[in-house]
N, C-alpha and C. Protein backbone atom coordinates (compact mmCIF):
# COMPACT_ATOMS: atom_id res chain seq x y z
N UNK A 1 97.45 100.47 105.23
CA UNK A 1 97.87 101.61 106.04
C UNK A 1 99.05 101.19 106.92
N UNK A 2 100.30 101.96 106.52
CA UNK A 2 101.47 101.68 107.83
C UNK A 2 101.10 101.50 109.09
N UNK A 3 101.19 100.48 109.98
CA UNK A 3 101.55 101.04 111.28
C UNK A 3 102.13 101.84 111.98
N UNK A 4 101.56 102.53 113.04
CA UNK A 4 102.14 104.26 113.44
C UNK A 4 103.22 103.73 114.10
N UNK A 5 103.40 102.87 115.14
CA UNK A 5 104.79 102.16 115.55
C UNK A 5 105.68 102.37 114.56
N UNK A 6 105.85 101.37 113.85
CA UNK A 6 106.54 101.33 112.58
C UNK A 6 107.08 102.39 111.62
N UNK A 7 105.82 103.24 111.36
CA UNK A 7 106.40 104.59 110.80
C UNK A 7 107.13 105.22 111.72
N UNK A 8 107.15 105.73 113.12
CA UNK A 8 107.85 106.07 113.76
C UNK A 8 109.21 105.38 114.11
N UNK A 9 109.02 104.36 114.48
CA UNK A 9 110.12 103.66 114.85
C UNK A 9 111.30 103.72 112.95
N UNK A 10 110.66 103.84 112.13
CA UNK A 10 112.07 103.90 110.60
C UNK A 10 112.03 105.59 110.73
N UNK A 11 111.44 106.31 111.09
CA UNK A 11 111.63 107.64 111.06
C UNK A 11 112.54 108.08 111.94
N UNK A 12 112.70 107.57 113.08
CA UNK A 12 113.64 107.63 114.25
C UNK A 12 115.15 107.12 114.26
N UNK A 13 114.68 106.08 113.58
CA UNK A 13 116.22 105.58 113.24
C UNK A 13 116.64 106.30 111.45
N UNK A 14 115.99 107.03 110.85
CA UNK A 14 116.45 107.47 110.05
C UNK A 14 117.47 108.78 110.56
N UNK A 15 116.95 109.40 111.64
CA UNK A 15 117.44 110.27 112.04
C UNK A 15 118.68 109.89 112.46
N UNK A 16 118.57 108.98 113.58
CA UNK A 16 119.94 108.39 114.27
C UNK A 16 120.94 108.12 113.42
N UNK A 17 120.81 107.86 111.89
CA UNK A 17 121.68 107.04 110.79
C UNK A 17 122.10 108.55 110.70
N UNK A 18 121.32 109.46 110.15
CA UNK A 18 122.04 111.23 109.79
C UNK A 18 122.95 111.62 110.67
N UNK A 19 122.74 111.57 112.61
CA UNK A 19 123.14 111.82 113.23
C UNK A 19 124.34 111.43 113.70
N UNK A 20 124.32 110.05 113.12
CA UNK A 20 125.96 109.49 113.09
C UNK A 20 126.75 109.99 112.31
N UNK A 21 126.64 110.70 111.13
CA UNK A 21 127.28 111.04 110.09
C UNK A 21 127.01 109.78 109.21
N UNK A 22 125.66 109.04 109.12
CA UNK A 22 126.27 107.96 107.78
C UNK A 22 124.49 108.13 107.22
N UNK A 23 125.22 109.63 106.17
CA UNK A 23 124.27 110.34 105.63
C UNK A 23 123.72 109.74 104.12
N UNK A 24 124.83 108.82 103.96
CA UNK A 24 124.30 108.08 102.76
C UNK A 24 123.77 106.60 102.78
N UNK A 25 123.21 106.69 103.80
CA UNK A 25 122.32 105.50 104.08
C UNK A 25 120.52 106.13 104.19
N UNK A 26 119.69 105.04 103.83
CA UNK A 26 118.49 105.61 103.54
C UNK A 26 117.85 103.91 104.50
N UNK A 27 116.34 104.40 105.36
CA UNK A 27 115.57 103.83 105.84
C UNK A 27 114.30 103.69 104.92
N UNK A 28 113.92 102.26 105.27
CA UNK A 28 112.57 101.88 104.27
C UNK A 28 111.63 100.61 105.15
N UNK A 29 110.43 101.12 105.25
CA UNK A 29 109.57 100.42 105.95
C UNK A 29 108.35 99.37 104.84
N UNK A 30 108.33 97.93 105.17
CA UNK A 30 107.97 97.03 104.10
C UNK A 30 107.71 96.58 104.91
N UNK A 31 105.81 96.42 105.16
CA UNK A 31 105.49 95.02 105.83
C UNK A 31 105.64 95.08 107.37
N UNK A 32 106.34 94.51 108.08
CA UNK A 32 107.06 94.29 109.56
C UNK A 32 108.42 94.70 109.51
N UNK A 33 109.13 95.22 108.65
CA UNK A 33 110.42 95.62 108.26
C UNK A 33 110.88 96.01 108.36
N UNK A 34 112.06 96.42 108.69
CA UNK A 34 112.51 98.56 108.48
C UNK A 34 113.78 97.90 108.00
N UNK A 35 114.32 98.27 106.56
CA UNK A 35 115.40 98.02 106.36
C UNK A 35 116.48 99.25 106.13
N UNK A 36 117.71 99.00 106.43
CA UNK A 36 119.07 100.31 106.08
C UNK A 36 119.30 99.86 104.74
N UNK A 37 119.83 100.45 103.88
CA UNK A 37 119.96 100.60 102.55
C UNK A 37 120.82 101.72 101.97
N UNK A 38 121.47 101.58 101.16
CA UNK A 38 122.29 102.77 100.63
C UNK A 38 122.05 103.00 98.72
N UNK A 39 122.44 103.49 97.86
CA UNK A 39 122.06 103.39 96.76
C UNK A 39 123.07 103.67 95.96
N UNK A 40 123.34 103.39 94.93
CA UNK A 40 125.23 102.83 94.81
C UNK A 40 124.56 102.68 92.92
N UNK A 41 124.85 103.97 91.99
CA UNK A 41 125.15 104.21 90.49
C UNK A 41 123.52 103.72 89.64
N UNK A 42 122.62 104.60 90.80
CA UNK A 42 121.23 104.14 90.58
C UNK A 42 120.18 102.43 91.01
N UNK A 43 121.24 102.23 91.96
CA UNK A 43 120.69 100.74 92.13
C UNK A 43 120.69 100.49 94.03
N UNK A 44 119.80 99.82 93.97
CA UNK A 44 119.52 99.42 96.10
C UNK A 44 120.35 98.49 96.55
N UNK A 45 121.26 98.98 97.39
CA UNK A 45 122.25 97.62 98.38
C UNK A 45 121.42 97.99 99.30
N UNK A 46 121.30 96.64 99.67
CA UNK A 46 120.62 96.16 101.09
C UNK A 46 121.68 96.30 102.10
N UNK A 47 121.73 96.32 103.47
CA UNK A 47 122.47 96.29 104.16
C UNK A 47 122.52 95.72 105.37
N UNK A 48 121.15 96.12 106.03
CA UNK A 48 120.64 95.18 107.28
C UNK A 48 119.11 95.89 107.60
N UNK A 49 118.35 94.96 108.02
CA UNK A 49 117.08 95.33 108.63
C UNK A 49 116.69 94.71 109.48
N UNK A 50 115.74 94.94 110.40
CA UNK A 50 115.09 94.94 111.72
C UNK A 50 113.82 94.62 111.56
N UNK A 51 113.30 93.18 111.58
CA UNK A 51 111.71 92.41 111.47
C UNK A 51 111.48 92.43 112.45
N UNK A 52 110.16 92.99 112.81
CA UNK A 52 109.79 93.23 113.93
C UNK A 52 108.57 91.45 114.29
N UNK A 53 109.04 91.05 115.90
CA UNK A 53 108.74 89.95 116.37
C UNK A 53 107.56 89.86 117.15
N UNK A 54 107.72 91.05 118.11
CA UNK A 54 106.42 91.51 118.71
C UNK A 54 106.42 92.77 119.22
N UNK A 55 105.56 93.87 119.31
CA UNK A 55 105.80 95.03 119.91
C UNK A 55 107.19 95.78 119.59
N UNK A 56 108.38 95.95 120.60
CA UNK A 56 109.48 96.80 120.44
C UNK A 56 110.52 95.72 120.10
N UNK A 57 110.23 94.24 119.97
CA UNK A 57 111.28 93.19 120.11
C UNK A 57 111.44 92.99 118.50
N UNK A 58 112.70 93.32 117.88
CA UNK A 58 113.22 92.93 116.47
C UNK A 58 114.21 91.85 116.08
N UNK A 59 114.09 91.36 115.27
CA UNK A 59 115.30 89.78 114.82
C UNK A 59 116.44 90.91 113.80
N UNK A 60 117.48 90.69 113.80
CA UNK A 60 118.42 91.36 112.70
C UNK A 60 118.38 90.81 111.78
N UNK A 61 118.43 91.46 110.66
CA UNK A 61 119.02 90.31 109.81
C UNK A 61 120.14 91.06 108.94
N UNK A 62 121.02 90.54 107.92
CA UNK A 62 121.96 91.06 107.09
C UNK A 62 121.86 90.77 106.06
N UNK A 63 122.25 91.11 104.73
CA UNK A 63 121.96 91.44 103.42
C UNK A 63 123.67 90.27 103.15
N UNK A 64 123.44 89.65 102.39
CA UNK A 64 124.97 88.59 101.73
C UNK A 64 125.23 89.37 100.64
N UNK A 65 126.40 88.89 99.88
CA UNK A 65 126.79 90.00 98.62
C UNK A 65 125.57 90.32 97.58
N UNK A 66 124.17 89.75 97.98
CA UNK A 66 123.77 89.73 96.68
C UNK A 66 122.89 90.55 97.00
N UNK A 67 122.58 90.67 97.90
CA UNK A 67 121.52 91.88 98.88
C UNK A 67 120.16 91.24 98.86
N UNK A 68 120.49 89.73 99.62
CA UNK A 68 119.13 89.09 99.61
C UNK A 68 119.68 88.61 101.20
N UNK A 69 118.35 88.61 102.04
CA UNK A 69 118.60 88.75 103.71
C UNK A 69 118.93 87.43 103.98
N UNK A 70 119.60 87.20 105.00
CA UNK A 70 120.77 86.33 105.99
C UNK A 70 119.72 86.50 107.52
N UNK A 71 119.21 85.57 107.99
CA UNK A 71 118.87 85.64 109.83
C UNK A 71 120.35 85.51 110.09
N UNK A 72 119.93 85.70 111.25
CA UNK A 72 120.72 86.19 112.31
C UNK A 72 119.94 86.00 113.60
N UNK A 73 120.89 85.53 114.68
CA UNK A 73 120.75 84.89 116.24
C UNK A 73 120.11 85.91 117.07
N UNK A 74 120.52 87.38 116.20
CA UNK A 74 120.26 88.39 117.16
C UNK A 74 119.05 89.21 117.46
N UNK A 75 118.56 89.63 119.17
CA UNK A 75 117.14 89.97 118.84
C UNK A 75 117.14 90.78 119.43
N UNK A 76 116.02 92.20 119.96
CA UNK A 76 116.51 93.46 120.72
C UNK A 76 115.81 94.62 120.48
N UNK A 77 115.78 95.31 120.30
CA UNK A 77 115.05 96.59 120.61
C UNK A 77 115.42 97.34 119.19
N UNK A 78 115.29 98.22 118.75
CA UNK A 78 115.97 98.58 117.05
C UNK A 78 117.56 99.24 117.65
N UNK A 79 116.97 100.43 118.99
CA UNK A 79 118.25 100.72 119.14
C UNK A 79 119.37 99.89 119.92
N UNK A 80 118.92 98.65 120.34
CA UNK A 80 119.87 97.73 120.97
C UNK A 80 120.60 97.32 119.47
N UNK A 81 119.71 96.91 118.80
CA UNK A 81 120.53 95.95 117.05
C UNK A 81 121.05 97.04 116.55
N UNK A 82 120.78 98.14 116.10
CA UNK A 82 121.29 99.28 115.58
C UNK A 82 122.59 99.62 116.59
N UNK A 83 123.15 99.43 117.79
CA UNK A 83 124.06 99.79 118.43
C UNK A 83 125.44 98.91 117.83
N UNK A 84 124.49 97.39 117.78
CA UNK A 84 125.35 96.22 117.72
C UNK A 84 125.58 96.39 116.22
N UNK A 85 125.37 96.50 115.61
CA UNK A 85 125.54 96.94 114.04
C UNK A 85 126.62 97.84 114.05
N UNK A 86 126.80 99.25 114.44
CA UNK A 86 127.47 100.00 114.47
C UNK A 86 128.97 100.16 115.04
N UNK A 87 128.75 98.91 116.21
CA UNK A 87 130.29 98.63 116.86
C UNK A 87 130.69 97.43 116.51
N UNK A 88 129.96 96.37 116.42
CA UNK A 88 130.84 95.02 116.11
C UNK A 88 130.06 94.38 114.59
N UNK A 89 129.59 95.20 113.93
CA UNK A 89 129.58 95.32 112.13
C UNK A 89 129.62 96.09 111.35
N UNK A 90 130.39 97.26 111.78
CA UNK A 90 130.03 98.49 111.40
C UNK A 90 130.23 98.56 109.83
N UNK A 91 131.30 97.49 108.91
CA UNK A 91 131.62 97.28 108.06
C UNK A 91 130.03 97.04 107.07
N UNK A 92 129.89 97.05 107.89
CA UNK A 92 128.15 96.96 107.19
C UNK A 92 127.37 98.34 106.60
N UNK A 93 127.74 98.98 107.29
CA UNK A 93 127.00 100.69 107.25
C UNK A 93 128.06 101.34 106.33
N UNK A 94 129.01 101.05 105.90
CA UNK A 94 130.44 101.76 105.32
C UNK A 94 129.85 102.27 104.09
N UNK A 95 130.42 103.69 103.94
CA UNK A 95 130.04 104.17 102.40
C UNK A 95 131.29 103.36 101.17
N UNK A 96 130.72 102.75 100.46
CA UNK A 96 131.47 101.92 99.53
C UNK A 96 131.59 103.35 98.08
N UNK A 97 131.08 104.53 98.44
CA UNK A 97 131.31 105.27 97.16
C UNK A 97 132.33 105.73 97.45
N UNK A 98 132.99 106.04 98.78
CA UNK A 98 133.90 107.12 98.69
C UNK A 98 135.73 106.15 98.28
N UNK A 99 136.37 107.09 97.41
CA UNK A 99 137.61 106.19 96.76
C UNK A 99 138.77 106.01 97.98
């Protein structure tokens, strides 16, 4: 059974991802997880996700070209990492379909 934290907390930031306009990104909850993801000619790019450490405190991590996860130094709240994602990696969230 999901944790209700958890389900809430990828449901919330699913919203926030729509609300930015980066409508072609999709949220997925695995485990302690919540990962961003986009889906690119029937297939899953990873992009970055949020392992949860204790309670509201998450580690980042990032997806390398192969879309297998990278740690990362960084730790925070989803919407603290999700902020930092968006301004100083935003290259991360980018729709790679559009020409």
């Amino acid at each position: 059974m999901p944790d209700q934290l958890l389900d809430s907390l990828n449901h919330a930031l699913s919203i926030k991802l729509k609300d930015a306009g980066l409508t072609h990104l999709k949220t997925a909850l695995r485990g302690k997880n919540i990962s961003i993801y986009s889906e690119f000619e029937g297939s899953r790019e990873n992009r970055c996700r949020f392992s949860q450490i204790s309670g509201l405190n998450f580690a980042l991590g990032m997806a390398d070209h192969n879309g297998k996860w990278e740690y990362t130094p960084f730790e925070g709240t989803i919407d603290e990492l999700l902020e930092m994602v968006m301004t100083q990696f935003n290259w991360v969230l980018s729709d790679y379909s559009i020409d």
